[in-house]
Protein backbone atom coordinates (compact mmCIF):
# COMPACT_ATOMS: atom_id res chain seq x y z
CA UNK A 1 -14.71 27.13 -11.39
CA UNK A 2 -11.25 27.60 -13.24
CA UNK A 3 -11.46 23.83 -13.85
CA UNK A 4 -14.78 23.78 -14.74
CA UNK A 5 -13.90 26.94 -17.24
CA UNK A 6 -10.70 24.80 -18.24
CA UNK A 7 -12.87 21.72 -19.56
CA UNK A 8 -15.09 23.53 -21.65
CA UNK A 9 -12.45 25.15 -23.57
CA UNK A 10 -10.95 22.05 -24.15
CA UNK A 11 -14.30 20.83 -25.29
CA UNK A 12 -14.53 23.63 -27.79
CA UNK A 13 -11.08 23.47 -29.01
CA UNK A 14 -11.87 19.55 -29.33
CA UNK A 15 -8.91 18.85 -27.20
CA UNK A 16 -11.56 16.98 -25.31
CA UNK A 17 -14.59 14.43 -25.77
CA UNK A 18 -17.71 15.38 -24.48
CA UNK A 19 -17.78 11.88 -22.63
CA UNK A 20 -13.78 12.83 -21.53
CA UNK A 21 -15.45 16.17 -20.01
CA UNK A 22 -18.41 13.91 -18.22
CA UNK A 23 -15.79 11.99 -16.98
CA UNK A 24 -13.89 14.73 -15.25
CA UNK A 25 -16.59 16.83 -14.12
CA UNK A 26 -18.50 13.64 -12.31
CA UNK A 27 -15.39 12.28 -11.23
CA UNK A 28 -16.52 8.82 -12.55
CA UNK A 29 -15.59 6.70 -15.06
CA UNK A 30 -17.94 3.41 -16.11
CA UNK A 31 -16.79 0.67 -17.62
CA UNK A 32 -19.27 -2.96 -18.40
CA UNK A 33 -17.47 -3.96 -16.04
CA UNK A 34 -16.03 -1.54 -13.15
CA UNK A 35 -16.79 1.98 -12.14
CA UNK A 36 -13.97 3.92 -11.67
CA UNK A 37 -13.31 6.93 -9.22
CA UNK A 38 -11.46 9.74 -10.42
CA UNK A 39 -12.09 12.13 -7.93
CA UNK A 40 -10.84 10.12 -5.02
CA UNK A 41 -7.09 11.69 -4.98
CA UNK A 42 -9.15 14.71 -4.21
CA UNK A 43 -10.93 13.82 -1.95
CA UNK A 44 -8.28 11.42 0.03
CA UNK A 45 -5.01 12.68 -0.96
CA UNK A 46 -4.32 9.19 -2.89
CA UNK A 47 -5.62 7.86 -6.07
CA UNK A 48 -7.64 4.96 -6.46
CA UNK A 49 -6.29 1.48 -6.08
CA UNK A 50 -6.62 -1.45 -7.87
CA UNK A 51 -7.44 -5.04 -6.30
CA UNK A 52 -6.34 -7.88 -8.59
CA UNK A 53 -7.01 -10.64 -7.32
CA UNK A 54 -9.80 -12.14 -9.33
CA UNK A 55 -10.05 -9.94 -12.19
CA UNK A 56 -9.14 -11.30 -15.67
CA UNK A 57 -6.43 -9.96 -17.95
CA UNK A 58 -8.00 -8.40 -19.64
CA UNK A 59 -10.35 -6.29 -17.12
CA UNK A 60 -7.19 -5.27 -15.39
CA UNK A 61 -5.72 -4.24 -18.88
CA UNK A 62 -9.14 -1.59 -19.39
CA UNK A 63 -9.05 -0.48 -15.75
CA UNK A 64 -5.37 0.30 -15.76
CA UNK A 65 -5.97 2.10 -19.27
CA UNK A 66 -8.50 4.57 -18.11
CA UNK A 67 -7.14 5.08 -14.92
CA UNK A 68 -3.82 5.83 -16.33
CA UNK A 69 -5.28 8.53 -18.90
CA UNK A 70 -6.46 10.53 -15.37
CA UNK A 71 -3.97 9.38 -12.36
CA UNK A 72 -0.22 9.96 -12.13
CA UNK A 73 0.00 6.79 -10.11
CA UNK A 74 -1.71 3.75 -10.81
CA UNK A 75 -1.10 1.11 -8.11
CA UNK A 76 -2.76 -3.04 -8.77
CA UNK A 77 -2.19 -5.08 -5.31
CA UNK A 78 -2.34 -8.44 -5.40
CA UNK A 79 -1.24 -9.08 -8.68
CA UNK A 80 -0.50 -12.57 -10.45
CA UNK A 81 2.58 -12.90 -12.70
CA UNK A 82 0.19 -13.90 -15.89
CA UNK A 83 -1.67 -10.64 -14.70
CA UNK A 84 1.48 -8.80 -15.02
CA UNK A 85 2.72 -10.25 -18.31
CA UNK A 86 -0.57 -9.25 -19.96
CA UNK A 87 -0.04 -5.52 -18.64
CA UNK A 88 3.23 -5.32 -19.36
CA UNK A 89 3.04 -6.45 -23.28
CA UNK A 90 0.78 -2.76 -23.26
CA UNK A 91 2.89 -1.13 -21.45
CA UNK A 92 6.73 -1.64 -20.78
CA UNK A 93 7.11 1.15 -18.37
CA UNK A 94 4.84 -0.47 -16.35
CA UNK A 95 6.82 -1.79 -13.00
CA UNK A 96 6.03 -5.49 -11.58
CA UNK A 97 6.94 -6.10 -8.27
CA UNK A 98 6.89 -9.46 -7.86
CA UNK A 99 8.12 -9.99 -4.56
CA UNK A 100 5.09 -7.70 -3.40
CA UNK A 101 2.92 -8.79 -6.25
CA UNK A 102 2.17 -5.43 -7.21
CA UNK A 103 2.31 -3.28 -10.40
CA UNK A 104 3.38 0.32 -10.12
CA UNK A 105 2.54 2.55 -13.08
CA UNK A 106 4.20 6.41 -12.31
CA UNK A 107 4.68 9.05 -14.71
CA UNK A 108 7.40 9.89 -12.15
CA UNK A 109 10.04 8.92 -9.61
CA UNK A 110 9.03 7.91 -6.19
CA UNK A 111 11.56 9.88 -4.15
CA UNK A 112 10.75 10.29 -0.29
CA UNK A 113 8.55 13.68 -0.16
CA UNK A 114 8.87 14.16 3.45
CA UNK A 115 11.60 13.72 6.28
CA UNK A 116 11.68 10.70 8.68
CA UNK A 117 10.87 7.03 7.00
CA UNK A 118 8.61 4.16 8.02
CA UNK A 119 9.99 1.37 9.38
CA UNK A 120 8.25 -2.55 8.30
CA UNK A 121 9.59 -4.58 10.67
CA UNK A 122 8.58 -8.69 10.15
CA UNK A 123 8.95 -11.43 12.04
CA UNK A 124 10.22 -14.18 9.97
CA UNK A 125 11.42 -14.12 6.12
CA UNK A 126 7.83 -16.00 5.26
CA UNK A 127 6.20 -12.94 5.74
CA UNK A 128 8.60 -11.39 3.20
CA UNK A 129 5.63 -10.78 0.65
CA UNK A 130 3.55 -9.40 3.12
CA UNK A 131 6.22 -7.02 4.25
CA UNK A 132 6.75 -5.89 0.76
CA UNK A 133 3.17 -4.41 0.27
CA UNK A 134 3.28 -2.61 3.17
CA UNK A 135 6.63 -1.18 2.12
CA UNK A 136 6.02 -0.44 -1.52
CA UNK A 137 2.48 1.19 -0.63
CA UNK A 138 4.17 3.74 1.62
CA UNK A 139 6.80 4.43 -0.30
CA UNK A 140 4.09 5.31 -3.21
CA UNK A 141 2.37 7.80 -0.42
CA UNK A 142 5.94 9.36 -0.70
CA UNK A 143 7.60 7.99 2.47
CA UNK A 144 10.96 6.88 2.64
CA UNK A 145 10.71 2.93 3.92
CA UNK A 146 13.43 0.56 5.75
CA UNK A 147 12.68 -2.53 6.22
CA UNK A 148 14.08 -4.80 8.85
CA UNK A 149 13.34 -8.29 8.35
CA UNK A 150 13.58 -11.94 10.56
CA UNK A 151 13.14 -10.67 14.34
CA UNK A 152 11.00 -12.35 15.51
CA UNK A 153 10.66 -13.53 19.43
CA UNK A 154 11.91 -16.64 18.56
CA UNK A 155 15.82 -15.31 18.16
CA UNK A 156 14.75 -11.69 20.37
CA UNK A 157 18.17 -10.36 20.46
CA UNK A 158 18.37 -10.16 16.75
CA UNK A 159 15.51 -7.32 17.08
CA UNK A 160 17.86 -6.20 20.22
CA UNK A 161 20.08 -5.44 17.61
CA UNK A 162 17.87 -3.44 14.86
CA UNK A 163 15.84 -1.23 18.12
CA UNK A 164 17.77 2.31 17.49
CA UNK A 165 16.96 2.05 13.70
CA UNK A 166 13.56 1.08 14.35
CA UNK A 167 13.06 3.64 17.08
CA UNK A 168 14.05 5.96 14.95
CA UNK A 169 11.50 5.61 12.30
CA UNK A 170 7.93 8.13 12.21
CA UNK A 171 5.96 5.25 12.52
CA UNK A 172 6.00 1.59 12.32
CA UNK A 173 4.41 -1.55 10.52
CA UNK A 174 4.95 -5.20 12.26
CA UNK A 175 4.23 -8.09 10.06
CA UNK A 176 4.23 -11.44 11.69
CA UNK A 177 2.53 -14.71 11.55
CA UNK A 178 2.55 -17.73 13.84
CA UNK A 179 1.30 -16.34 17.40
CA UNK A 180 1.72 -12.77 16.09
CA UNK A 181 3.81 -11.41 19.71
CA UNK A 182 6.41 -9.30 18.10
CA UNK A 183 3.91 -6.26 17.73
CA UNK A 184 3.14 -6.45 21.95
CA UNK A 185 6.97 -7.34 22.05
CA UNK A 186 7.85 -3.88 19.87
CA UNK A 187 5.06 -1.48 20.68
CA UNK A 188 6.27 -1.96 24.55
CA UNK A 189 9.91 -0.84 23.26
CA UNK A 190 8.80 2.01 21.15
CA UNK A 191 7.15 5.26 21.26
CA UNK A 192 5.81 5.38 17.69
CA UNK A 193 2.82 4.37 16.86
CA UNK A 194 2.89 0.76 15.57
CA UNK A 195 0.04 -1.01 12.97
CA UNK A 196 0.14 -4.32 13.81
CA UNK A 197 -0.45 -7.33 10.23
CA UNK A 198 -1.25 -10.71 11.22
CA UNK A 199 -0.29 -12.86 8.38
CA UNK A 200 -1.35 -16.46 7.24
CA UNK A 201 2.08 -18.18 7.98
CA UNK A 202 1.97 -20.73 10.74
CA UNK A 203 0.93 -24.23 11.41
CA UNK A 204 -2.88 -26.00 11.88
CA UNK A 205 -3.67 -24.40 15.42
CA UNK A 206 -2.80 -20.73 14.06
CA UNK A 207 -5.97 -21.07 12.19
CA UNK A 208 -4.76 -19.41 8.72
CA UNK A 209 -3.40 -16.38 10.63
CA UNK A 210 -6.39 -15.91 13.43
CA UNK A 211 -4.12 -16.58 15.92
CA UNK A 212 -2.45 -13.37 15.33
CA UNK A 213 -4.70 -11.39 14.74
CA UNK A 214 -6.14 -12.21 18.21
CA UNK A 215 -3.53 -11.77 19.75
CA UNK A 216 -2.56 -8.48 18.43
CA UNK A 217 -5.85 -7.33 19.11
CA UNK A 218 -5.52 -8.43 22.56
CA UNK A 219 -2.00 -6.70 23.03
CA UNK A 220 -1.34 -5.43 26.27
CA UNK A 221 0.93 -2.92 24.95
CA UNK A 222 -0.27 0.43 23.91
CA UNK A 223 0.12 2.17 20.73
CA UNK A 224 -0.96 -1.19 18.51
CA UNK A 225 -4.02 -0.55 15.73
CA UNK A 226 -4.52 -4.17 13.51
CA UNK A 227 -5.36 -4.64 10.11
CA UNK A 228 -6.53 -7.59 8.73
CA UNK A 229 -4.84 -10.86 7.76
CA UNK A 230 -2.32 -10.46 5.52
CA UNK A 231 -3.34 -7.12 4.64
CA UNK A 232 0.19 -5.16 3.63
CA UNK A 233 -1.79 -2.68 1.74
CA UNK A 234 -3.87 -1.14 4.34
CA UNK A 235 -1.20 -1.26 6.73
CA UNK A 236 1.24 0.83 4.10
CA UNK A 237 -1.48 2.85 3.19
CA UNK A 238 -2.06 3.80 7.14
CA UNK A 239 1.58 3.90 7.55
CA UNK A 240 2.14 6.93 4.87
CA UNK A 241 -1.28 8.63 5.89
CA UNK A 242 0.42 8.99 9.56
CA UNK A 243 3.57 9.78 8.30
CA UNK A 244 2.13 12.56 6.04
CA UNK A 245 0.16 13.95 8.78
CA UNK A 246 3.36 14.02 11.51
CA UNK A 247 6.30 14.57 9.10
CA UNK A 248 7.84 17.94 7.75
CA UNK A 249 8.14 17.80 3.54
CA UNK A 250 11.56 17.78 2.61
């Protein structure tokens, strides 16, 4: 009710639109061409997110505009660099990652909120990009994020090398391609909960990065949950909802 009682004197002070006030009341926001959800921080504990891939320019421009007028954090995945460039002639703050291809609009620092980190641990540096969605998401849930990159079974000792660090981590995001063992390989190693991204990289026979995914669905080990192909975001996003849940807030 304070809200409520907040919005209506902002109405009559004319502060605020009477389509502004719709917008925060309902929780939605329509565009001609998108519907926006405002309430779903509330609701989720994280603010709407923005796919990219496929939208123009110039829909991505009117999304990000509205969204930033109600959001503190306005995160686009799958972002192309004429996307970006577009964006980022409106607003120079805004952050491209390229390596990640995401843009990160914050009206403030992302600092770890919480003790512990998440570790992304990938395979081989072709799932790089991959990795770097995964990382960047949970660092915007507030999680601190190492990543450890190229250990793949292939060279095994080299993840020999990294297991203390990535034992020590709240929970932990494996990103690999090709036959996709690593995440059997690390969730028998581990007693963290590990989410398990097949990605595209291999050749013919891994079937655009089914083989992978079958196979991590198929793990043996215990403790594995799959996304899907390729998908950093939801394993990020996963990653920092479990870390919220078990960590302490610094």
């Amino acid at each position: 009710m304070d809200d409520v009682k907040r919005i209506l004197q902002q109405v009559a002070s004319g502060r605020l639109s009477v389509e502004q006030a719709e917008e925060q009341l309902s929780g939605i926001s329509r565009l001609d061409y998108a519907t926006l959800d405002l309430a779903r921080s509330a609701r989720t504990g994280f603010p709407e997110v923005v796919y990219g891939e496929g939208k123009s320019a110039s829909q991505l421009v009117g999304i990000m505009e509205r969204l930033r007028e109600h959001q503190k954090l306005v995160l686009v995945t799958r972002a192309s660099e004429q996307q970006a460039d577009k964006v980022r002639k409106r607003w120079p703050d805004v952050q491209y990652i390229a390596e990640a291809r995401l843009l990160l609009s914050t009206k403030e620092l992302l600092v770890p909120e919480r003790d512990g980190y998440v570790a992304v641990v990938a395979a081989g540096t072709s799932d790089w990009q991959v990795a770097q969605e995964a990382a960047w998401t949970a660092r915007c849930f507030g999680s601190e994020v190492k990543v450890i990159v190229d250990v793949g079974v292939a060279g095994i000792h080299r993840l020999f090398q990294r297991l203390e660090e990535i034992r020590g981590a709240s929970v932990i995001v494996c990103v690999a391609g090709m036959e996709g063992a690593l995440a059997s390989v690390l969730a028998g190693l581990v007693d963290k909960p590990v989410i398990a991204v097949p990605t595209s990289v291999g050749y013919g026979a891994s079937f655009g990065g089914v083989s992978a995914l079958l196979t991590m669905l198929n793990s043996c080990a215990n403790g594995v949950a799959v996304v899907n192909i390729d998908n950093g975001f939801g394993a990020g996003y996963l990653a920092g909802m479990i870390h919220r849940q078990s960590a302490q807030p610094q």
